[in-house]
Protein backbone atom coordinates (compact mmCIF):
# COMPACT_ATOMS: atom_id res chain seq x y z
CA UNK A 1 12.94 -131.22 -61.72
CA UNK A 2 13.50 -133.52 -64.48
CA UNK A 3 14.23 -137.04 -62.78
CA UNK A 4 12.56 -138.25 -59.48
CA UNK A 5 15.68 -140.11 -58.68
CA UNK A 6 18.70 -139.20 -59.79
CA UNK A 7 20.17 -135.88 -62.06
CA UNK A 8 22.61 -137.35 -63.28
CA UNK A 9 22.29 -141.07 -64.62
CA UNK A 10 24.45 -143.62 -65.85
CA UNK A 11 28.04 -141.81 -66.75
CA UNK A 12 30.09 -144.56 -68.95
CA UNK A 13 29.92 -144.86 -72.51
CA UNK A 14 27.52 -145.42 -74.68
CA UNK A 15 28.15 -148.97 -75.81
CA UNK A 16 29.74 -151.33 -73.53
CA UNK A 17 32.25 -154.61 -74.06
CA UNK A 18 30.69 -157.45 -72.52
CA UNK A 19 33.36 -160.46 -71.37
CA UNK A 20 30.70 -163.57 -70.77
CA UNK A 21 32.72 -165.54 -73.58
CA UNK A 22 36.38 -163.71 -72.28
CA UNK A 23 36.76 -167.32 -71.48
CA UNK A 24 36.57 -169.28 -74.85
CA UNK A 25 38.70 -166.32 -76.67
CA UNK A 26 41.80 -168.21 -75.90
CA UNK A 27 43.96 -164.90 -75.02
CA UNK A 28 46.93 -164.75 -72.65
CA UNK A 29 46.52 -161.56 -69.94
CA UNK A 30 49.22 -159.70 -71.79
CA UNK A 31 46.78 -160.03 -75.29
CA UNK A 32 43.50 -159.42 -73.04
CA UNK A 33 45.28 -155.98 -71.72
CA UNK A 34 45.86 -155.80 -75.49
CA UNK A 35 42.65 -155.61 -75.94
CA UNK A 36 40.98 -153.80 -73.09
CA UNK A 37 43.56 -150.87 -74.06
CA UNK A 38 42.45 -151.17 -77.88
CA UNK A 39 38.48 -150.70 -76.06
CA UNK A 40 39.53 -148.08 -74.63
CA UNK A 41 41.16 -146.25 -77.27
CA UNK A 42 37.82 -146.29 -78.81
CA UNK A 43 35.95 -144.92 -76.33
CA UNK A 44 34.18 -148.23 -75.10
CA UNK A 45 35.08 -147.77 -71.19
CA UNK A 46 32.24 -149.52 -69.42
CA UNK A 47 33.04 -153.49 -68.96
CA UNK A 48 30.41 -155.70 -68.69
CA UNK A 49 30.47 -158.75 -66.54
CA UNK A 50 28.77 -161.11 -63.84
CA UNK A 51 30.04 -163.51 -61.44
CA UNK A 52 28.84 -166.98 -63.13
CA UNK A 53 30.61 -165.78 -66.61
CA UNK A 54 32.42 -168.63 -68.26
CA UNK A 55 32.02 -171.19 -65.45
CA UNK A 56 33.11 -168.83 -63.12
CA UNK A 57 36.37 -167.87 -64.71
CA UNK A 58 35.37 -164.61 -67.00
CA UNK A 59 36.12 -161.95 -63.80
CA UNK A 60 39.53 -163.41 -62.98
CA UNK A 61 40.18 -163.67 -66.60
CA UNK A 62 39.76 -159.84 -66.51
CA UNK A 63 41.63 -159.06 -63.39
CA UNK A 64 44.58 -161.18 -64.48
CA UNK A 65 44.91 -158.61 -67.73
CA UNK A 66 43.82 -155.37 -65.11
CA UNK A 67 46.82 -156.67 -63.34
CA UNK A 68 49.17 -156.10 -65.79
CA UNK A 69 48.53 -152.62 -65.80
CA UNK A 70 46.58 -151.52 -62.56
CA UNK A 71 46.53 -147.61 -63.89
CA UNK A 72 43.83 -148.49 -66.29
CA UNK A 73 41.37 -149.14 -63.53
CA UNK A 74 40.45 -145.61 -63.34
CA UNK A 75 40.07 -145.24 -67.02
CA UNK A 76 37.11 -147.52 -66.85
CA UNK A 77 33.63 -148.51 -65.87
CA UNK A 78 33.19 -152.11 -64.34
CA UNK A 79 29.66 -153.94 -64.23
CA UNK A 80 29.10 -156.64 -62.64
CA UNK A 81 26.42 -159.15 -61.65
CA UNK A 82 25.43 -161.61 -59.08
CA UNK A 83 22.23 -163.64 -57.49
CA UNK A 84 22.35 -166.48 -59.98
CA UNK A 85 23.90 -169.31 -58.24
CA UNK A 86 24.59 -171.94 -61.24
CA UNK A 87 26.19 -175.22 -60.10
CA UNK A 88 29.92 -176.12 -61.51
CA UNK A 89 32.89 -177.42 -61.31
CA UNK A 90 34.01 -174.52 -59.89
CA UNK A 91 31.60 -173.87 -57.51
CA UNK A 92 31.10 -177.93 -56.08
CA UNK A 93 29.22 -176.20 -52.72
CA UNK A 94 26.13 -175.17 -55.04
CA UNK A 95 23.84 -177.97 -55.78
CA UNK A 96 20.64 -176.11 -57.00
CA UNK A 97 20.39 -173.93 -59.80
CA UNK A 98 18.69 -171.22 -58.42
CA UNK A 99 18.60 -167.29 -56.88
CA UNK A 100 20.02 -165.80 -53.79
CA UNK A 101 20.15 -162.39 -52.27
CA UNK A 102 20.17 -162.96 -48.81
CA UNK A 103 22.63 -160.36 -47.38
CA UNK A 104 25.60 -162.52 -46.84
CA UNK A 105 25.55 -163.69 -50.24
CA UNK A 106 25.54 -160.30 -52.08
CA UNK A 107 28.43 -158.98 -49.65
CA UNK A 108 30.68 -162.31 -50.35
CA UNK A 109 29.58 -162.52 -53.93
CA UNK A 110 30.83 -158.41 -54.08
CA UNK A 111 34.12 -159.16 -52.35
CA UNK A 112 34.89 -162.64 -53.97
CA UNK A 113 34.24 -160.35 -57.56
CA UNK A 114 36.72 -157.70 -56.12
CA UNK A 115 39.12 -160.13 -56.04
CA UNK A 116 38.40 -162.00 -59.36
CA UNK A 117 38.73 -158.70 -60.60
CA UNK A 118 41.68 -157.32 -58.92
CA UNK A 119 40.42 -153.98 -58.05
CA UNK A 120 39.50 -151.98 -54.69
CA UNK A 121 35.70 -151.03 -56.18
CA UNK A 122 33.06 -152.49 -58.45
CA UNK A 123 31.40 -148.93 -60.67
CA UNK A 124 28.15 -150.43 -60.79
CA UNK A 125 26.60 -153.96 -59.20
CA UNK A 126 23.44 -155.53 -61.01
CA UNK A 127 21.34 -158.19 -59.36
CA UNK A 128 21.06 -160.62 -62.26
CA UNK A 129 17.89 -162.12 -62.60
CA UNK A 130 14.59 -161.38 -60.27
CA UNK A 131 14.01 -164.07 -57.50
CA UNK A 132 10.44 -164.96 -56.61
CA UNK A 133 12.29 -165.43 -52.80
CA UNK A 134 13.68 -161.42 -53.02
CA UNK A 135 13.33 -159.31 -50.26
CA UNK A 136 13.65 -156.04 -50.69
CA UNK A 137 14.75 -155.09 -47.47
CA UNK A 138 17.46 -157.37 -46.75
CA UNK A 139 18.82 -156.37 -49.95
CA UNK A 140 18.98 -152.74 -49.43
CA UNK A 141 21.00 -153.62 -45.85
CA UNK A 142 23.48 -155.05 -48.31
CA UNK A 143 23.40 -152.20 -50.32
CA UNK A 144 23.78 -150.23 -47.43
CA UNK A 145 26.87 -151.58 -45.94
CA UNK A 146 28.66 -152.00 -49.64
CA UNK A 147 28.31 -148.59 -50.13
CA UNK A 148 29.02 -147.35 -46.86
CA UNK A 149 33.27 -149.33 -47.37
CA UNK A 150 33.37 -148.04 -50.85
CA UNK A 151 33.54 -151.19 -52.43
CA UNK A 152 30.20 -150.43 -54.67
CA UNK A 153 29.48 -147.04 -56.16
CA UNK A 154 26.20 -147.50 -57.61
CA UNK A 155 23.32 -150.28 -57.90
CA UNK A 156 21.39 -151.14 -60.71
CA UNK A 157 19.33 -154.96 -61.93
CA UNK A 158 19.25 -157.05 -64.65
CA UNK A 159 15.60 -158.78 -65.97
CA UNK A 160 13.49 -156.96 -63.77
CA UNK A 161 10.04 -156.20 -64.41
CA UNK A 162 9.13 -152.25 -63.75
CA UNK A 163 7.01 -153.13 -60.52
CA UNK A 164 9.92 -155.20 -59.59
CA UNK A 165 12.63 -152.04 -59.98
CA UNK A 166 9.94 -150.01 -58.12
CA UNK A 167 9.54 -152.51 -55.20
CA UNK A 168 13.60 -152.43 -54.57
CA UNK A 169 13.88 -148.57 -55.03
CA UNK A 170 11.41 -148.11 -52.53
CA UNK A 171 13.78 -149.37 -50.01
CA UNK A 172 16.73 -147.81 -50.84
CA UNK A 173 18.01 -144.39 -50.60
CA UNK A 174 20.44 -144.31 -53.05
CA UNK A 175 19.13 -144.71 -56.94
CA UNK A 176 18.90 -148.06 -59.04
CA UNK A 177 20.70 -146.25 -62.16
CA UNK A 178 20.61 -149.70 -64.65
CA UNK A 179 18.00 -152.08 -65.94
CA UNK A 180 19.82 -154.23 -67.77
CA UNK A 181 17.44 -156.28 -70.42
CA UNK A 182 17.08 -157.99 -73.69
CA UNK A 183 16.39 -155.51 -76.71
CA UNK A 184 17.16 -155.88 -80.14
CA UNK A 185 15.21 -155.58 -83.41
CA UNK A 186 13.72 -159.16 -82.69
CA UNK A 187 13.09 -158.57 -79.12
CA UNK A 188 10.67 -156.13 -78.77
CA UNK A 189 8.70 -156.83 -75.58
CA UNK A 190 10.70 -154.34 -73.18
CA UNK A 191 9.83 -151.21 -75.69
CA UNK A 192 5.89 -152.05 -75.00
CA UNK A 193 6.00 -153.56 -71.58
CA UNK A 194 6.76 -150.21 -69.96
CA UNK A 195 10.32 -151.15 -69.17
CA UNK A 196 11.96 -148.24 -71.93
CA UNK A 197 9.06 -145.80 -70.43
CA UNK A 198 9.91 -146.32 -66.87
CA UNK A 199 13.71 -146.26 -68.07
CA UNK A 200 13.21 -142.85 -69.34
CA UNK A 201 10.91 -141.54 -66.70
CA UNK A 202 13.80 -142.15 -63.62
CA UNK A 203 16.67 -141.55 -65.83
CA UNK A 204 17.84 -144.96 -65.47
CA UNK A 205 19.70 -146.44 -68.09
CA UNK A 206 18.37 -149.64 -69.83
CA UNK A 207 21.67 -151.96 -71.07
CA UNK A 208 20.82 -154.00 -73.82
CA UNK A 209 22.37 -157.89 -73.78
CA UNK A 210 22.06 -159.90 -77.16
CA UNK A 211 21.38 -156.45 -79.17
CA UNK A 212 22.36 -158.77 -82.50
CA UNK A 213 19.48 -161.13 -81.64
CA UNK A 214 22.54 -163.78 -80.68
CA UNK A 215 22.84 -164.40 -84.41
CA UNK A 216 19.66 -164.61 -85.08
CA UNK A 217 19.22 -162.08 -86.93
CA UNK A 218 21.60 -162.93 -89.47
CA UNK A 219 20.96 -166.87 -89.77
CA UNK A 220 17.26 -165.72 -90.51
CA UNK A 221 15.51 -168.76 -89.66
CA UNK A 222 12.26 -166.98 -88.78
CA UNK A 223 9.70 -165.53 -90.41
CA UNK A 224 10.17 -161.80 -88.38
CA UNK A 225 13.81 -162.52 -89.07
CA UNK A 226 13.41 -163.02 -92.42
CA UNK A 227 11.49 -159.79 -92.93
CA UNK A 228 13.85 -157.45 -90.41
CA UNK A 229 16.91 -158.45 -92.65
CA UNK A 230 15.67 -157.32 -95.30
CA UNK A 231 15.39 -154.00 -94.31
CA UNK A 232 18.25 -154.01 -92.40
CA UNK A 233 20.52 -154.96 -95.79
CA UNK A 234 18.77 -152.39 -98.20
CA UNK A 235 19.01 -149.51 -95.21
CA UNK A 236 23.13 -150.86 -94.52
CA UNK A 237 23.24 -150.38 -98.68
CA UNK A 238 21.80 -146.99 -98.55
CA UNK A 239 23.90 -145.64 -95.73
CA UNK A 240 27.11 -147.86 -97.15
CA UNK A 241 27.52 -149.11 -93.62
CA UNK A 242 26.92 -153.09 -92.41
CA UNK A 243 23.62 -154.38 -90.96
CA UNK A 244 24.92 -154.58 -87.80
CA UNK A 245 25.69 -151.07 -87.15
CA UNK A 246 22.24 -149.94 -88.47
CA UNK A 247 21.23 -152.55 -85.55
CA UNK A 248 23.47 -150.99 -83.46
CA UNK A 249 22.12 -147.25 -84.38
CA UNK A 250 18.53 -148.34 -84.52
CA UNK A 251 19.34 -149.09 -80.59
CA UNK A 252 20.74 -145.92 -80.16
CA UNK A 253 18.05 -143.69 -81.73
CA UNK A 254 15.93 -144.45 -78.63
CA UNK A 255 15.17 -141.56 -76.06
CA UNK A 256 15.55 -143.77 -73.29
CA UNK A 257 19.69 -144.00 -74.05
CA UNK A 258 19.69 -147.04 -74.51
CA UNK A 259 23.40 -148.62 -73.83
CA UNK A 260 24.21 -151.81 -76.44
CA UNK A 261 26.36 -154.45 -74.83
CA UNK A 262 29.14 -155.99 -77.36
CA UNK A 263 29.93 -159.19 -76.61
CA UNK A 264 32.82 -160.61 -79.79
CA UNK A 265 36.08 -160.36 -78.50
CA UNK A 266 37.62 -159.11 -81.82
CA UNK A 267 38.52 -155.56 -81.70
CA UNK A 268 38.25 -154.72 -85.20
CA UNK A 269 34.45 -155.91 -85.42
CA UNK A 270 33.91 -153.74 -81.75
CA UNK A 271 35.71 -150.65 -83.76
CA UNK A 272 32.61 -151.44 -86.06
CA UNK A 273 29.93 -151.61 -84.13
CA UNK A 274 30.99 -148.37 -82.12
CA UNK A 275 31.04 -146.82 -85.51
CA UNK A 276 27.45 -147.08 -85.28
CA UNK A 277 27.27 -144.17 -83.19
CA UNK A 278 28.31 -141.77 -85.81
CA UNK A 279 25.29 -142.94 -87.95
CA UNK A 280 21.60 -140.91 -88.62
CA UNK A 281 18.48 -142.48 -89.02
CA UNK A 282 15.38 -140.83 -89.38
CA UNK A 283 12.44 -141.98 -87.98
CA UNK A 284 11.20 -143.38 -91.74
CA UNK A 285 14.27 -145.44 -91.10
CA UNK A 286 13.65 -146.13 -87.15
CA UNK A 287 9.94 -147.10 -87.96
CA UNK A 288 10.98 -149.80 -91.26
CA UNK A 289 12.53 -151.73 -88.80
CA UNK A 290 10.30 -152.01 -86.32
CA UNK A 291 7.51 -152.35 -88.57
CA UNK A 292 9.03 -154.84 -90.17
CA UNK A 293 9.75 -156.52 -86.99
CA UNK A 294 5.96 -156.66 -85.68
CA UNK A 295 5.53 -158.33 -89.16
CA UNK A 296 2.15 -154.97 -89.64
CA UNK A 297 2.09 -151.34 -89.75
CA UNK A 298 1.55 -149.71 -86.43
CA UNK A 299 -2.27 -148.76 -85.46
C-alpha cells in the first residue's frame, strides 16, 4: 500500500485563489462572481480562506458573490481556517490575541463560516496556527461531530510542525489531508525540516501561502533575494515566460504536489500564474534556484 492514511489525497486543483485581501479589492458581489466564474474557467477551483480574513469580512465577502449564483458551489473547493482569535472591531467579545480549539469554538467558528459563506458544507477545514494549549482529543470530538452533520468533509492544519500533524492524527480516524505552510524560493525551511518528507510520505498535500515571497522576491532587498532573481530573470528569458511563473513551476516540480496559493485579485495576472503549470524545468533548472537561494552549492 502506498499511503498509511489515505489513497486518495487532496482532490482540487493544483493552484488555489486565496481571498485574505477579497476585502481591499473594492468589488461589488456581482464583479466578485465575475471573478470567481473567470477562476473557474481556468481551472483554479479550490478557494482559499480563514475566518479572521480582512477583519473578519473576507468569508461573507465570498458568500455574498456565491449568492448570486448558488449552482457554482458544487463546481468548487472551499478552505477554510479557524483557531486564531484576533481582536477587532468586528469581533469586540475577543480581548486577547491568541489560540483556541476548545470544542465549542471550532463547532461555532465552522457554523458562523457556513454562514459567512453561504453554503451547507465547508470541503476542507484547517486549524490555523498550532496552540501551545491544543489538545488533541477535544479536537478530534469536534471533528467528530462536524463530520458526522456533513457540514465538514475533510480536515487538514495550517503551520504545524510534523510531530504536531502526527500528535492530532493519532486521535482521529479520519485523515489530516493538508499542511498548509510557507514555501517559496526564499523560504526554504519546510523542504529541510521534514515537513515536504512527511507531506509526501502520508499523501497529504502541503499548500503553499506567500509562494512570491510577499514581494520580496521582486523588491530584492536581500542578499538571497538578490541572488534568486537573478536566476529567476535569465531562466523566465530562456523559457520566454515571467519570473513569477518559473516561481510558480519551481513549486510545482516538487514530488510532494505541492499546491501554490494565489492571492492578487486580478484575473489576468491569476491566468498567468496558472500558466505556470504548462511549464518544464529540469532539475539543472530546479537546482539554480535553490542553490542560489542557500547562497552555496549543495554538499
Amino acid at each position: 500500500m502506498r499511503h498509511q492514511y489515505h489513497p486518495l489525497g487532496f482532490e482540487g486543483s493544483r493552484i488555489a485563489q486565496g481571498f485574505w485581501r477579497m476585502n481591499e479589492w473594492g468589488m461589488s458581489a456581482t464583479d466578485s462572481l465575475g471573478f470567481i466564474e473567470a477562476c473557474l474557467d481556468l481551472g483554479v477551483t479550490t478557494f482559499d480562506h480563514a475566518d479572521i480574513y480582512g477583519d473578519y469580512q473576507c468569508e461573507a465577502l465570498f458568500g455574498d458573490a456565491l449568492k448570486c449564483k448558488p449552482a457554482l458551489r458544487d463546481k468548487m473547493e472551499i478552505v477554510t481556517k479557524c483557531g486564531i482569535l484576533l481582536p477587532s472591531y468586528n469581533r469586540p467579545d475577543i480581548q486577547v490575541h491568541r489560540y483556541d480549539y476548545r470544542s465549542e469554538h471550532i463547532i461555532a467558528s465552522v457554523d458562523r463560516s457556513l454562514a459567512n459563506l453561504q453554503c451547507e458544507y465547508i470541503d476542507t477545514l484547517l486549524l490555523h496556527r498550532p496552540s501551545p494549549l491544543m489538545d488533541a482529543d477535544e479536537i478530534a470530538q469536534a471533528f467528530d461531530l462536524l463530520f458526522t452533520l456533513g457540514k465538514v468533509k475533510h480536515f487538514g492544519v495550517s503551520n504545524f510542525t510534523t510531530r504536531q500533524f502526527d500528535l492530532l492524527q493519532s486521535r482521529l480516524d479520519a485523515p489530516l489531508i493538508i499542511n498548509q505552510v510557507e514555501l517559496s524560493p526564499l523560504a526554504l525551511q519546510h523542504f529541510e525540516d521534514g515537513t515536504l518528507d512527511h507531506a509526501q510520505q502520508h499523501a497529504v498535500t502541503p499548500m503553499a501561502w506567500s509562494p512570491l515571497a510577499g514581494g520580496e522576491l521582486f523588491s530584492a532587498k536581500s542578499e538571497k533575494a538578490v541572488r534568486v532573481l537573478a536566476v529567476l530573470t535569465e531562466l523566465a528569458a530562456s523559457k520566454a515566460c515571467s519570473v513569477d511563473q518559473i516561481v510558480i513551476a519551481w513549486l510545482l516540480r516538487h514530488p510532494s504536489e505541492i499546491c501554490p496559493v494565489m492571492g492578487s485579485g486580478k484575473i489576468e495576472r491569476l491566468a498567468s500564474l496558472a500558466g505556470a503549470q504548462s511549464l518544464t524545468l529540469t532539475d539543472d533548472d530546479w537546482f539554480r534556484i535553490w542553490i542560489a537561494s542557500q547562497g552555496q552549492s549543495v554538499p
